[in-house]
Protein backbone atom coordinates (compact mmCIF):
# COMPACT_ATOMS: atom_id res chain seq x y z
CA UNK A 1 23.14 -41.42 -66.22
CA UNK A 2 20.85 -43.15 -63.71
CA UNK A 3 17.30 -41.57 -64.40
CA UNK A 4 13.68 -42.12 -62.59
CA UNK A 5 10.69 -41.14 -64.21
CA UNK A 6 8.36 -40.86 -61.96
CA UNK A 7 4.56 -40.72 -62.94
CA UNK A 8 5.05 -42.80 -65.93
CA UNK A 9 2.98 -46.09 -66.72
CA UNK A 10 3.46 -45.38 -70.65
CA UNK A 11 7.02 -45.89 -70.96
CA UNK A 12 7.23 -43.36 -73.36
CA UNK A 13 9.92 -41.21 -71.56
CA UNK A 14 11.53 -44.05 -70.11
CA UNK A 15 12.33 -45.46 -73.40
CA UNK A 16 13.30 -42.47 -75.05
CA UNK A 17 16.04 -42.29 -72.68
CA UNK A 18 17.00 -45.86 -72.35
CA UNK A 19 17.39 -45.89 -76.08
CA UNK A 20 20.27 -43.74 -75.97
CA UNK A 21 22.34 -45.94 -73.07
CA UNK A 22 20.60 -44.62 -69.77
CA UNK A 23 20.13 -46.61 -66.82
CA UNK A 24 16.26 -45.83 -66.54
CA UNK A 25 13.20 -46.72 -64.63
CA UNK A 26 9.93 -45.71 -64.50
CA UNK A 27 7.84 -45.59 -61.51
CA UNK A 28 3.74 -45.67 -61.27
CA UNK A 29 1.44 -47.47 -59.21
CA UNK A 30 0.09 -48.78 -62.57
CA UNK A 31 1.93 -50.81 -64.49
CA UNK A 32 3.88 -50.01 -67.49
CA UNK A 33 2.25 -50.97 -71.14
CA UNK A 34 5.66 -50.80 -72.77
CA UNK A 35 8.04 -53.59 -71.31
CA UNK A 36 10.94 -52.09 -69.22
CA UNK A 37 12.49 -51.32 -65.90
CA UNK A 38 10.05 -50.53 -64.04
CA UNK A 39 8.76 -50.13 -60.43
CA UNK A 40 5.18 -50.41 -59.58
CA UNK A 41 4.19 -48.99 -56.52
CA UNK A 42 4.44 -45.68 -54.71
CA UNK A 43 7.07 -42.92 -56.08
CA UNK A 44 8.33 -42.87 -52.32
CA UNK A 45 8.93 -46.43 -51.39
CA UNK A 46 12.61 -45.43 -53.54
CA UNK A 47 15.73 -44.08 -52.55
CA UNK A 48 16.35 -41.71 -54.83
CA UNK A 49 20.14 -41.12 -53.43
CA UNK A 50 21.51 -42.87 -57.19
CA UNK A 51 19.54 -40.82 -59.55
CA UNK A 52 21.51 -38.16 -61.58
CA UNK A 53 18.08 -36.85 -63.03
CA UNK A 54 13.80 -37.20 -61.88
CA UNK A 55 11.81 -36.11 -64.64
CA UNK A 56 7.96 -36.83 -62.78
CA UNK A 57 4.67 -36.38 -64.03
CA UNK A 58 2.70 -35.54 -60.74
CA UNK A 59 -1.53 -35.95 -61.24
CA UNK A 60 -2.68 -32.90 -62.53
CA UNK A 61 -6.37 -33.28 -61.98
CA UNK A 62 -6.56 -30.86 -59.00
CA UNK A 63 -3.78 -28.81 -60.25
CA UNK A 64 -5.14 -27.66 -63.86
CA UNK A 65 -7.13 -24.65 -64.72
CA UNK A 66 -9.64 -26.98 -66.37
CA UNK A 67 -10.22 -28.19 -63.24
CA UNK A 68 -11.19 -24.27 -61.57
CA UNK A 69 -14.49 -24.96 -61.86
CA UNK A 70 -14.66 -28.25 -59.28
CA UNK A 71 -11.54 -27.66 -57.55
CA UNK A 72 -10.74 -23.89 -57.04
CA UNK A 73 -10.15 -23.08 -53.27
CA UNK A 74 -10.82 -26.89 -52.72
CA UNK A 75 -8.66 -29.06 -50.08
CA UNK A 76 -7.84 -31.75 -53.15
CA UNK A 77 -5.87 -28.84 -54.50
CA UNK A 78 -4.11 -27.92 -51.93
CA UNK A 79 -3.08 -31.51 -50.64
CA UNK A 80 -2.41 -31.91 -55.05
CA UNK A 81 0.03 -28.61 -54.12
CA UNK A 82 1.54 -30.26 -51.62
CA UNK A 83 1.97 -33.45 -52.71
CA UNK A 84 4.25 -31.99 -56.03
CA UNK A 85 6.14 -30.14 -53.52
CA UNK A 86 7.21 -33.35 -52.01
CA UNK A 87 8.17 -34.64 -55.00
CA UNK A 88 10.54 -31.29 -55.93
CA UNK A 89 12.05 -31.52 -52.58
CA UNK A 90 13.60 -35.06 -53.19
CA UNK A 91 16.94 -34.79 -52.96
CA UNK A 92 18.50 -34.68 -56.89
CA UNK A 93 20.57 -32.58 -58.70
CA UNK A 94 18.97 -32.17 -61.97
CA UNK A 95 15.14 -32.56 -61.97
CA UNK A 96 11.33 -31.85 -64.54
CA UNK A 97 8.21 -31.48 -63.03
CA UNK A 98 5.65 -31.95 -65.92
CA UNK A 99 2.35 -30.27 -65.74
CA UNK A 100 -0.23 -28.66 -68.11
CA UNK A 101 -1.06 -24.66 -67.26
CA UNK A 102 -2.47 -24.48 -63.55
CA UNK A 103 -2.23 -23.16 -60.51
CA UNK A 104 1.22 -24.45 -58.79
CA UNK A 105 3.23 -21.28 -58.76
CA UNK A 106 -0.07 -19.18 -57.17
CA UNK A 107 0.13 -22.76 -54.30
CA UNK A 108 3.78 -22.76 -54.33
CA UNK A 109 5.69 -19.75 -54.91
CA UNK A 110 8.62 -21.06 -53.75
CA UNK A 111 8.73 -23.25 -57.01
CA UNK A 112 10.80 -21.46 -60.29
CA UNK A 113 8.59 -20.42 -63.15
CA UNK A 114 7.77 -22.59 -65.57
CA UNK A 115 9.06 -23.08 -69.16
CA UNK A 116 6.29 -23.80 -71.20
CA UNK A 117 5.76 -25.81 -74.58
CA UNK A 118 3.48 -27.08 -77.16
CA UNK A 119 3.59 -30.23 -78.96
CA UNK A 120 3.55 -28.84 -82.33
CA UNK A 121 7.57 -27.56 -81.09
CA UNK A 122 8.66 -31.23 -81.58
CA UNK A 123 6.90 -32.68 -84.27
CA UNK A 124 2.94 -33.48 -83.63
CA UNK A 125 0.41 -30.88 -85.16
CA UNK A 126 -1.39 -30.32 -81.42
CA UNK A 127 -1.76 -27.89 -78.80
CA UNK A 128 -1.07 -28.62 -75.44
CA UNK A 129 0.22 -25.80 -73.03
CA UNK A 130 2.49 -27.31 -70.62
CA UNK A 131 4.67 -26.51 -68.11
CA UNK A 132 8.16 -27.30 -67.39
CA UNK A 133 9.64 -27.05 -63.87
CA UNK A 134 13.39 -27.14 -64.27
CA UNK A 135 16.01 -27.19 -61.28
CA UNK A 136 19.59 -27.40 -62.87
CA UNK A 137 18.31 -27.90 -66.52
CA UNK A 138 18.25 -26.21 -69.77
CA UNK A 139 14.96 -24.94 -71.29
CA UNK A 140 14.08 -27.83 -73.55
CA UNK A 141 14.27 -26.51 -77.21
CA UNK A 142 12.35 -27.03 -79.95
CA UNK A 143 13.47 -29.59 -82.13
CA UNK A 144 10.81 -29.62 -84.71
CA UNK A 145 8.35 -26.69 -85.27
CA UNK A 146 5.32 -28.62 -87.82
CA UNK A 147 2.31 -26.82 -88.97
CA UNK A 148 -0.89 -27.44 -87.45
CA UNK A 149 -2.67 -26.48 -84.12
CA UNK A 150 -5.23 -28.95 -83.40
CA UNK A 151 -6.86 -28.92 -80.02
CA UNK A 152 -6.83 -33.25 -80.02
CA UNK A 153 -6.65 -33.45 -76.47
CA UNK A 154 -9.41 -30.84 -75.51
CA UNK A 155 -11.93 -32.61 -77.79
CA UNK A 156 -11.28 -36.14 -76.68
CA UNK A 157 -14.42 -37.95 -75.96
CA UNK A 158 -15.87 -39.11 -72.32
CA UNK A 159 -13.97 -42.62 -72.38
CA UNK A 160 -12.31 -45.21 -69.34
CA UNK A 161 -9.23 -44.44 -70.79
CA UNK A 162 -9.53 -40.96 -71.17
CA UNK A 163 -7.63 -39.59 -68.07
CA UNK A 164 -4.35 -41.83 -69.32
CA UNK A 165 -4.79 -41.00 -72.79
CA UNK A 166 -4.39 -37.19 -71.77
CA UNK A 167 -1.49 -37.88 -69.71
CA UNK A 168 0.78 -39.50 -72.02
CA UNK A 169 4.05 -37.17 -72.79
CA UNK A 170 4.26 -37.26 -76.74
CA UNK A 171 7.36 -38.92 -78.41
CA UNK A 172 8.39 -35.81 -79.82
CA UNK A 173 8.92 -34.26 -76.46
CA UNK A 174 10.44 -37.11 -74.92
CA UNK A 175 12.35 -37.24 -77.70
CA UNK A 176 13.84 -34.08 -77.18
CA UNK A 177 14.03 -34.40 -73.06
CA UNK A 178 16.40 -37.45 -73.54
CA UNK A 179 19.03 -35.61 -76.54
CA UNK A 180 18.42 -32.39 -74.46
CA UNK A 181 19.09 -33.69 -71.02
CA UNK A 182 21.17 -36.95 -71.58
């Protein structure tokens, strides 16, 4: 399959994939800190007329409910809103958009509900709500239920690297999206 993960400087998903025969690239307009295929630059510079699958991890930071309290009613959130509907309408048959609980079906009820998961489904002991917009997919099922619930994420400390340390998709999951997709 050729697949584009869009959103992705971690490599994380892209390698996942890749490491079970895909023809995969990641696209970000930072670069990637796992060596790969790669494209760094703008999500739309790319024809997207190849891909057989987008998985894409649009910005969240206007989109979240933890954001409500600066962004609620704001213009960032709707231009956020519109900016992931750009991304759904690109023209593939099989496509994820990733994002953690907000408000993108109240912005854009055209948009399917979301399937929603939890890291501690495939293998790491956190909690992370987040949503799953699926068009021509399966629900992605868990593929290994551990015990623990800890909040990581929530309590990470102010930090320069905070913002891409929350945004990394956990192995587990990506993991799962590349047996469960590929």
């Amino acid at each position: 399959m050729k697949i584009y993960i869009l959103f992705e400087y971690s490599g994380v998903v892209r390698e996942a994939f890749s490491k079970l025969g895909h023809d995969v690239t990641s696209v970000d307009i930072l670069p990637t800190e796992i060596p790969g295929e790669h494209y760094q630059g703008d999500v739309f510079d790319l024809d997207y007329s190849d891909a057989d699958l987008i998985i894409a991890h649009p910005p969240c930071t206007h989109l979240c409910v933890s954001g409500n309290r600066w962004y609620s009613d704001s213009k960032k959130r709707v231009d956020a809103a519109k900016f992931v509907l750009r991304v759904w309408n690109l023209q593939v048959d099989k496509m994820c958009i990733e994002n953690p609980v907000g408000v993108l079906n109240t912005l854009l009820p055209e948009l399917p509900k979301p399937q929603y998961i939890q890291p501690w489904q495939f293998g790491h002991g956190e909690t992370k709500k987040t949503g799953l917009w699926l068009r021509n997919l399966p629900n992605l099922s868990p593929s290994n239920i551990v015990d623990g619930r800890e909040n990581r994420i929530h309590k990470m400390p102010p930090s320069k690297d905070r913002g891409k340390e929350r945004s990394k998709t956990y192995t587990g999951i990506a993991e799962a999206m590349a047996s469960q997709w590929g």
